[in-house]
N, C-alpha and C. Protein backbone atom coordinates (compact mmCIF):
# COMPACT_ATOMS: atom_id res chain seq x y z
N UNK A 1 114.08 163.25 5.11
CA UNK A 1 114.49 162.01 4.49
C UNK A 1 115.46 161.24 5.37
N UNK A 2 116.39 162.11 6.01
CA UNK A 2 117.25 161.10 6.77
C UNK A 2 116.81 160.97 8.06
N UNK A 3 115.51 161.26 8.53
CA UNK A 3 114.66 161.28 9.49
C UNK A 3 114.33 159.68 9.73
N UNK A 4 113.44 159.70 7.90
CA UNK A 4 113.03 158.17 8.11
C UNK A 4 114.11 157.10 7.78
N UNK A 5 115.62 156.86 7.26
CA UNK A 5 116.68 156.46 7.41
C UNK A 5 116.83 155.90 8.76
N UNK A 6 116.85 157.11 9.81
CA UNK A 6 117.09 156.54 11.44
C UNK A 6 116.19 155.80 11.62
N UNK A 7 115.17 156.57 11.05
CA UNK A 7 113.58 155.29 12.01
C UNK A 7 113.71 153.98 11.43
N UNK A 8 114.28 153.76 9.98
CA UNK A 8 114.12 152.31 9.47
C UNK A 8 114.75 151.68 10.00
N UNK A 9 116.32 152.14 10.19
CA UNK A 9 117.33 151.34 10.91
C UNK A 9 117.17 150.90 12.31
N UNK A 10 116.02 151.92 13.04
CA UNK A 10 116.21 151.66 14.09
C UNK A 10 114.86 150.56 15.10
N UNK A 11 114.21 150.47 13.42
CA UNK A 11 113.05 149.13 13.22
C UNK A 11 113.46 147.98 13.27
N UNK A 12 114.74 148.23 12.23
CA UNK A 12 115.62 146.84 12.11
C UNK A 12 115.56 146.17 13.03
N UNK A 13 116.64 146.92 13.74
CA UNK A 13 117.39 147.01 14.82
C UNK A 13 116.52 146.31 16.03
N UNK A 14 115.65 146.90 16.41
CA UNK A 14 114.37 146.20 17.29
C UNK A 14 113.94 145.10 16.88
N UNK A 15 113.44 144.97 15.67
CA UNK A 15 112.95 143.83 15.10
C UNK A 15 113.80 142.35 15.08
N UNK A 16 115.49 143.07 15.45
CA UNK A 16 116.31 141.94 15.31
C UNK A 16 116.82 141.35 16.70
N UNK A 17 116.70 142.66 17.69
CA UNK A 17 116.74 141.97 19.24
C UNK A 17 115.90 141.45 19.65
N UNK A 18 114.16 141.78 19.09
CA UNK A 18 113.23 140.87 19.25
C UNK A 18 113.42 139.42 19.14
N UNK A 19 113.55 139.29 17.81
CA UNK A 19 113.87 137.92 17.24
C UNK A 19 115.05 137.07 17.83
N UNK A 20 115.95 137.96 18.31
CA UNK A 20 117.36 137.41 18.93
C UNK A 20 116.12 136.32 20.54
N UNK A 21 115.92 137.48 21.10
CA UNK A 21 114.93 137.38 22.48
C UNK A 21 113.93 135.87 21.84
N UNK A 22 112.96 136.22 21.03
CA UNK A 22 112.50 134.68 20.76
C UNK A 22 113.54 133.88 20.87
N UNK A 23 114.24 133.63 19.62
CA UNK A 23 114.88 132.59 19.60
C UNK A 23 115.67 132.02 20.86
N UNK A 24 115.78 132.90 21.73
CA UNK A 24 116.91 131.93 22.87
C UNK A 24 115.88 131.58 23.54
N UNK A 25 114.74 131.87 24.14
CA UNK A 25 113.66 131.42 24.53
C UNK A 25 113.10 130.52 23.95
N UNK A 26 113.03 129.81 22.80
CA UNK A 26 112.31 129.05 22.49
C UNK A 26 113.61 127.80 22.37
N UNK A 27 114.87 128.11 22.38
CA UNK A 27 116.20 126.75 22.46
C UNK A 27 116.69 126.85 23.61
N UNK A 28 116.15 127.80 24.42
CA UNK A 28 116.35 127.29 26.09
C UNK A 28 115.29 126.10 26.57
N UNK A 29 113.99 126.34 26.35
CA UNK A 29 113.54 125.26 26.81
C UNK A 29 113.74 123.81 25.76
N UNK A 30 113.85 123.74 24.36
CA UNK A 30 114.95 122.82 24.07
C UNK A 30 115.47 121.88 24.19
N UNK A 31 116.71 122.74 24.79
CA UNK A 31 118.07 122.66 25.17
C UNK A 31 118.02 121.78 26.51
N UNK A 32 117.38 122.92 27.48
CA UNK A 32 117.23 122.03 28.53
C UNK A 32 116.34 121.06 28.39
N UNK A 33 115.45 120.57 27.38
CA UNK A 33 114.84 119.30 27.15
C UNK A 33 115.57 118.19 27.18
N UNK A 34 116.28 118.42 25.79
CA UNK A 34 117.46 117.52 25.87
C UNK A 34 118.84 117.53 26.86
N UNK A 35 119.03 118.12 27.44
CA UNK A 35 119.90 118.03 28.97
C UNK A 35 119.51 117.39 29.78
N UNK A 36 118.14 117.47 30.07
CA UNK A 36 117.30 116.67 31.09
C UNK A 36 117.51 115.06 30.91
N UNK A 37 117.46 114.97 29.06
CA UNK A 37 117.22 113.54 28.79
C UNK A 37 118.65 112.90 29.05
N UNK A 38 119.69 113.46 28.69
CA UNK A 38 121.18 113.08 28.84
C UNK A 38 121.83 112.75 30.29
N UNK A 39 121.02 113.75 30.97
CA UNK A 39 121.30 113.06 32.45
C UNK A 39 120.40 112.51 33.05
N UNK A 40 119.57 112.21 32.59
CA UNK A 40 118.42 110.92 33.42
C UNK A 40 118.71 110.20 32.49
N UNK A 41 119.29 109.67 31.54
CA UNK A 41 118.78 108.58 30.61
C UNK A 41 118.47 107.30 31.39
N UNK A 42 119.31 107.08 32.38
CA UNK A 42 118.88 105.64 32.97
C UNK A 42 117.81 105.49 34.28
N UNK A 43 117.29 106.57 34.38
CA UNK A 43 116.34 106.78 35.45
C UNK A 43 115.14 106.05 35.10
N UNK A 44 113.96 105.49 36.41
CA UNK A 44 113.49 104.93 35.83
C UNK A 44 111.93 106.60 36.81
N UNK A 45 110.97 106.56 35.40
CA UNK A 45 110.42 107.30 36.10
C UNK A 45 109.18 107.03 36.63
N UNK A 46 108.38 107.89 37.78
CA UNK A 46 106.98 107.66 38.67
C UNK A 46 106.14 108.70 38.61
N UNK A 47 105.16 108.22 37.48
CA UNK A 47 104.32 109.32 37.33
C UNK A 47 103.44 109.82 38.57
N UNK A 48 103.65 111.31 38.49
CA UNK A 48 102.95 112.05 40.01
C UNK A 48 101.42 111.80 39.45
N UNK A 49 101.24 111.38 38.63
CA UNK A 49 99.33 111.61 38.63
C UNK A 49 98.67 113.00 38.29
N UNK A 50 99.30 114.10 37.51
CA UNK A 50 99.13 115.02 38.29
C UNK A 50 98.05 115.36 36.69
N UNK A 51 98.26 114.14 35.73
CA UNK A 51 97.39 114.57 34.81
C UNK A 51 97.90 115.92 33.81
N UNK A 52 98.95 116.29 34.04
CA UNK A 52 99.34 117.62 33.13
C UNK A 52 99.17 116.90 31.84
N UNK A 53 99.42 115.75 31.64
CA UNK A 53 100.24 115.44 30.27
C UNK A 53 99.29 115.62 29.52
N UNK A 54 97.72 115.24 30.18
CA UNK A 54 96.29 115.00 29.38
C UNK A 54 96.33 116.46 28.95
N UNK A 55 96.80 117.65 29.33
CA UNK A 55 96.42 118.73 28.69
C UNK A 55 97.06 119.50 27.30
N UNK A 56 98.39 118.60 27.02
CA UNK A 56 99.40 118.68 25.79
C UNK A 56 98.79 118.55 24.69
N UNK A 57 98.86 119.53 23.65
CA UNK A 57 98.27 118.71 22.47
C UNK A 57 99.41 117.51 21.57
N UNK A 58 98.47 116.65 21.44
CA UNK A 58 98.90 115.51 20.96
C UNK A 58 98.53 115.20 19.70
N UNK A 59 99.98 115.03 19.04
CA UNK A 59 99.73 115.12 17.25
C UNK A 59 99.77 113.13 17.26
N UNK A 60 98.93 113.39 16.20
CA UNK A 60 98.10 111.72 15.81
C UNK A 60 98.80 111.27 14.65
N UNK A 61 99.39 109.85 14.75
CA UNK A 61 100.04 109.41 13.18
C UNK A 61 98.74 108.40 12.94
N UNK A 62 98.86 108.16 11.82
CA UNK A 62 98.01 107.28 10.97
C UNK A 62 97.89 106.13 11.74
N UNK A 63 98.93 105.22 12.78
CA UNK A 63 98.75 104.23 13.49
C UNK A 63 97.87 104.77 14.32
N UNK A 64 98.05 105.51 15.38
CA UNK A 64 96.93 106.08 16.17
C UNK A 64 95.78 106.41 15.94
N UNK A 65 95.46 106.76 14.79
CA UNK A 65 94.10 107.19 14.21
C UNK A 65 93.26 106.10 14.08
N UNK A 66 94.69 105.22 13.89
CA UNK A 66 93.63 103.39 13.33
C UNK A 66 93.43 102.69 14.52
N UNK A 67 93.90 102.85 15.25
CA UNK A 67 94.61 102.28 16.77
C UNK A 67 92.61 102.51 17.33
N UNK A 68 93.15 104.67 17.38
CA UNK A 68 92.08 104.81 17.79
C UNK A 68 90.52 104.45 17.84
N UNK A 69 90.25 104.27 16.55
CA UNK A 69 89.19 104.18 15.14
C UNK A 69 88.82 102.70 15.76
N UNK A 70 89.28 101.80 16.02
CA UNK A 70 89.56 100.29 15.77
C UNK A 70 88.76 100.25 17.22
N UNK A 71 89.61 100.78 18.46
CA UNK A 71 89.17 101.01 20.12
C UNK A 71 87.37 101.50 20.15
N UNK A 72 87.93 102.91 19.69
CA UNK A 72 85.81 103.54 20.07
C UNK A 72 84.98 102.63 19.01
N UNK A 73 85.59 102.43 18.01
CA UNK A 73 84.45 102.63 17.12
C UNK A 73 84.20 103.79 16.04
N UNK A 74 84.67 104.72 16.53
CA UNK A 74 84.53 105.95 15.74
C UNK A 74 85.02 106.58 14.99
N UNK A 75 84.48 107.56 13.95
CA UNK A 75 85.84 108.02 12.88
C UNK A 75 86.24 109.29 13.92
N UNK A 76 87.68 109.27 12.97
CA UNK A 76 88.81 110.33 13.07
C UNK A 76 88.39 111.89 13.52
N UNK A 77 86.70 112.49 12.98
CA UNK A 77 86.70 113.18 13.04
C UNK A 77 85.54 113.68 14.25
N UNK A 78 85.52 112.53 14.88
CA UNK A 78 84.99 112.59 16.31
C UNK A 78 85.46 112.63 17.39
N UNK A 79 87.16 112.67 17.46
CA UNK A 79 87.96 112.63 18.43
C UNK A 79 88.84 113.59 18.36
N UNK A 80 89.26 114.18 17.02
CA UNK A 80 90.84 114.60 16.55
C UNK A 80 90.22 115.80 15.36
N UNK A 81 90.82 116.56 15.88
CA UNK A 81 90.55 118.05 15.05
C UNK A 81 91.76 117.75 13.60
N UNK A 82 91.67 118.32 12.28
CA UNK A 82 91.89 117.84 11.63
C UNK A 82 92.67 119.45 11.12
N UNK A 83 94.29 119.72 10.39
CA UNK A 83 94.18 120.52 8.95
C UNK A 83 94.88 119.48 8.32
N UNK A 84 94.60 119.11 7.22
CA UNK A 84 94.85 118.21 6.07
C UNK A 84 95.25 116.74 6.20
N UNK A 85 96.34 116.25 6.26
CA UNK A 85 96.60 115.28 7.10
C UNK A 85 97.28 115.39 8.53
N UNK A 86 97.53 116.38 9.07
CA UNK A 86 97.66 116.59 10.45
C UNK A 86 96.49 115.88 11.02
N UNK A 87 96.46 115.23 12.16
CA UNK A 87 95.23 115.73 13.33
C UNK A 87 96.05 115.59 14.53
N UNK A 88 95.09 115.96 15.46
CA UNK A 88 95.18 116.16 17.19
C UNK A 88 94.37 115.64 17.51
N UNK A 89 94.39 115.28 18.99
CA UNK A 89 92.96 115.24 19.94
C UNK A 89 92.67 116.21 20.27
N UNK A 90 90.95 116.29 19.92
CA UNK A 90 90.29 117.54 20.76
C UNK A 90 90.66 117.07 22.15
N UNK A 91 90.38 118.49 22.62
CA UNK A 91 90.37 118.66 24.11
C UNK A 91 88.95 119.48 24.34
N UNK A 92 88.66 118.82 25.73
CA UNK A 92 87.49 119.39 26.15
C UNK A 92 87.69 121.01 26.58
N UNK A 93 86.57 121.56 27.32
CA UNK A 93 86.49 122.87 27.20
C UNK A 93 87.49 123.05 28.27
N UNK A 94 87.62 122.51 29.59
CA UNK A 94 88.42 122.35 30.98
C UNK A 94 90.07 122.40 29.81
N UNK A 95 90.36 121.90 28.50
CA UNK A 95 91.58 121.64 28.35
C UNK A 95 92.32 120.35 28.20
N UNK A 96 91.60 119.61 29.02
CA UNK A 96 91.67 118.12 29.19
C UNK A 96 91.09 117.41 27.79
N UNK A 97 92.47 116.54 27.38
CA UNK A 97 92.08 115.41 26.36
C UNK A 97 90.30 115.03 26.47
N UNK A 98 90.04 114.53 25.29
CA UNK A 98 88.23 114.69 25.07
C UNK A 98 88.48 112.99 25.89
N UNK A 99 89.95 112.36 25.62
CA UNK A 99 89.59 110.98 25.98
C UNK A 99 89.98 110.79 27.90
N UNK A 100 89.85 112.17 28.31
CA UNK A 100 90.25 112.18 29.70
C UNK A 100 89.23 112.06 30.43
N UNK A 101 89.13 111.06 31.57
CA UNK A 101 87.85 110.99 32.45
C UNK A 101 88.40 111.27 33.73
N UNK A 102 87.00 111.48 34.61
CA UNK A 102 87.07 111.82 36.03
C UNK A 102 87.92 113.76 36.64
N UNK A 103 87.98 113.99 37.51
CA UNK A 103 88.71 114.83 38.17
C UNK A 103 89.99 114.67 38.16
N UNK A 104 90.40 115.85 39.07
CA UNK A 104 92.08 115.55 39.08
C UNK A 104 92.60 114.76 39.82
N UNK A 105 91.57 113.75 40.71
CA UNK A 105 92.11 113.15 41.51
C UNK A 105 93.48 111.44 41.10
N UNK A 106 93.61 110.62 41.61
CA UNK A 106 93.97 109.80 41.18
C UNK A 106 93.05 109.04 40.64
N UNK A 107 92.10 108.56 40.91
CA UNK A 107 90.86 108.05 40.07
C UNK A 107 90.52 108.35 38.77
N UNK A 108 91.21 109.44 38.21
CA UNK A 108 90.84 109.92 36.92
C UNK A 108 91.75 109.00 35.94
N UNK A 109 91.06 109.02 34.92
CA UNK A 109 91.85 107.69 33.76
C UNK A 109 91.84 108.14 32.49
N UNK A 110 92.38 107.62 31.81
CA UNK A 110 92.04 107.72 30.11
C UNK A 110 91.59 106.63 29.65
N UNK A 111 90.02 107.22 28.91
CA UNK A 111 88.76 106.09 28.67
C UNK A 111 89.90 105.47 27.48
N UNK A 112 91.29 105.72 26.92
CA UNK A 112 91.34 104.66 25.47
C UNK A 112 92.89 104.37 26.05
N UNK A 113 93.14 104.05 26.94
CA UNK A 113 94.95 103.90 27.83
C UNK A 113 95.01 102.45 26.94
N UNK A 114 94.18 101.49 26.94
CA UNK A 114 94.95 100.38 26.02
C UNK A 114 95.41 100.90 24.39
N UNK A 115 94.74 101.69 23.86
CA UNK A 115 94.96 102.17 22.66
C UNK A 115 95.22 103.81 22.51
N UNK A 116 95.93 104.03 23.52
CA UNK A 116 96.56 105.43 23.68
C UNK A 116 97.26 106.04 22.58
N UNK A 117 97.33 107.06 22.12
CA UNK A 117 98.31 107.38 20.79
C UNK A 117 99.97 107.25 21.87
N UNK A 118 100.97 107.11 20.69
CA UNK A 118 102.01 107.22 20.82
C UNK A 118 102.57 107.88 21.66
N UNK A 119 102.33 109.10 21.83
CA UNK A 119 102.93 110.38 22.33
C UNK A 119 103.06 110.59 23.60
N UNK A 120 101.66 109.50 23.84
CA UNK A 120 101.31 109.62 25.36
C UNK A 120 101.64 108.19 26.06
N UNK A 121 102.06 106.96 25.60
CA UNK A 121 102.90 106.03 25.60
C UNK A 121 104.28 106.13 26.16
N UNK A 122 105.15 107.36 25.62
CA UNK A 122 106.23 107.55 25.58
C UNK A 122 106.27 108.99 26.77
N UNK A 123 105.35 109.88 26.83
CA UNK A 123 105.43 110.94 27.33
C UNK A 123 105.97 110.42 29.23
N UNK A 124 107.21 111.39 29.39
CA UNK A 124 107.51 112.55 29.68
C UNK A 124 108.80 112.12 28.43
N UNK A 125 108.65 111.75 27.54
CA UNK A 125 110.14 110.98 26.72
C UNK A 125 109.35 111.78 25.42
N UNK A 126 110.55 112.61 24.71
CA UNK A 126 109.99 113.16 23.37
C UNK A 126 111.36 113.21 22.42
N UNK A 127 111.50 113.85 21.64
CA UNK A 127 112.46 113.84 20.34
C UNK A 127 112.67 115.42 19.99
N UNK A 128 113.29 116.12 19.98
CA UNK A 128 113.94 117.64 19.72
C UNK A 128 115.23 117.69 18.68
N UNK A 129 114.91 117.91 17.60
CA UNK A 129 115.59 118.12 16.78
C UNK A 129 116.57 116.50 16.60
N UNK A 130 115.58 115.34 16.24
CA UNK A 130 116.07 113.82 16.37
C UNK A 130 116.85 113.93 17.38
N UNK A 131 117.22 114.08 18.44
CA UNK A 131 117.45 114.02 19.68
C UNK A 131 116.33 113.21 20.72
N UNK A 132 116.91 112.20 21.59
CA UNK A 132 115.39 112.45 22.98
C UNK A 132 115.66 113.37 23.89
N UNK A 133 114.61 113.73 24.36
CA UNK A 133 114.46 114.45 25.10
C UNK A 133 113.75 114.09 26.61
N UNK A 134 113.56 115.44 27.41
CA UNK A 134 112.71 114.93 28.05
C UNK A 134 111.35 116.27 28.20
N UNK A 135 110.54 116.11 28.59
CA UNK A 135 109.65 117.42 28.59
C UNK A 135 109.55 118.01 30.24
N UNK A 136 110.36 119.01 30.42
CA UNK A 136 110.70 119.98 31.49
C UNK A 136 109.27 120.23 32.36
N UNK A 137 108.10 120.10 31.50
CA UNK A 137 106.87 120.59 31.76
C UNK A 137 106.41 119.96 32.94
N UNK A 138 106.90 118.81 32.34
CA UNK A 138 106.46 117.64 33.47
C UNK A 138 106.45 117.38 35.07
N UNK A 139 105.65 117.54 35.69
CA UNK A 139 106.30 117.16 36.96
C UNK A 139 107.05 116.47 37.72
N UNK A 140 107.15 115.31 37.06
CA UNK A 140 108.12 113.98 37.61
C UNK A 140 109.03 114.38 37.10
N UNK A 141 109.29 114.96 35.85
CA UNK A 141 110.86 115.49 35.68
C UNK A 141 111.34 116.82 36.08
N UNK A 142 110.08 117.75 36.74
CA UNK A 142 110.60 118.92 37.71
C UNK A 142 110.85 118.42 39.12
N UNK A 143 110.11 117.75 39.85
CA UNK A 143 110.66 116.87 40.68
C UNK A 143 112.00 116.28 41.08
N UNK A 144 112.58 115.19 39.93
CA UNK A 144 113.50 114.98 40.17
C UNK A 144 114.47 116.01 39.98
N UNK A 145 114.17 116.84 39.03
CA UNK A 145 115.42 117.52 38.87
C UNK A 145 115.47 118.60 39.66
N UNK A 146 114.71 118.82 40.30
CA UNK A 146 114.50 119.51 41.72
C UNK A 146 115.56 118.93 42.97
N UNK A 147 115.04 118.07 43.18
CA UNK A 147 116.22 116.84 43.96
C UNK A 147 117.24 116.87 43.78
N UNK A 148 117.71 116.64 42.53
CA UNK A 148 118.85 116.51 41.85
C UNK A 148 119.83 117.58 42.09
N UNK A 149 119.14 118.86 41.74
CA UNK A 149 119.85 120.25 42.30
C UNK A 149 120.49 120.28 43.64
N UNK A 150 119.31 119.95 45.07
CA UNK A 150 119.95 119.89 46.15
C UNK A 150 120.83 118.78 46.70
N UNK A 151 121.17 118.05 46.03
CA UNK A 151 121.94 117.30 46.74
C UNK A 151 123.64 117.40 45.74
């Protein structure tokens, strides 16, 4: 009996440095989101082209859906995977937005850039806990802040 006593406690116990371990991992990147944004705020930025952003999933508000809808022609459920009133853009099988064309080269575009959702308007610029932010992911903001380090 006091066998399984140790083992419970010592489930806890794991279960709670686990969770400790998530959690700083998931408000480190964050954290440094919003750090990024506080010291660039006045930067102006140059997208590398590098197309990462097309691979983010991108949550759709009701303007975008109509935005979208209004642009192709098409309903909601030909572009944007759906649970309830959530949606996204599908992404193709490569990963790439369904509305992403061409290779990785610079030539590659987004077939709906006049009627782009929001997210991607604003992106490498996001919001963390009503905060802006910036998204670390990014290359133009690993870049600079690459720079930024060495000098």
């Amino acid at each position: 009996m006091w066998l399984l006593g140790i083992l419970t406690v010592l489930a806890i116990v794991l279960l709670g440095a686990l969770l400790a371990v998530a959690l700083r991992i998931f408000f480190h990147s964050e954290l440094t989101a919003i750090r990024l944004a506080r010291e660039n705020r006045d930067r102006e930025w140059v997208c590398l082209r590098c197309h990462d952003c097309c691979r983010k999933t991108v949550l759709l508000s009701a303007e975008d859906c109509r935005r979208l809808m209004e642009f192709t022609g098409e309903p909601v459920r030909n572009f944007a995977s759906s649970l309830g009133r959530v949606h996204w853009l599908r992404r193709m099988t490569a990963g790439n937005c369904i509305f992403h064309r061409g290779g990785e080269s610079e030539i590659s575009s987004c077939a709906v850039y006049p009627a782009r959702p929001e997210a991607c308007r604003r992106f490498p610029h996001l919001r963390y806990f009503g905060r802006p932010a910036l998204d670390p992911r990014c290359r133009a903001v690993q870049l600079h802040n690459s720079q930024d380090n060495k000098s």
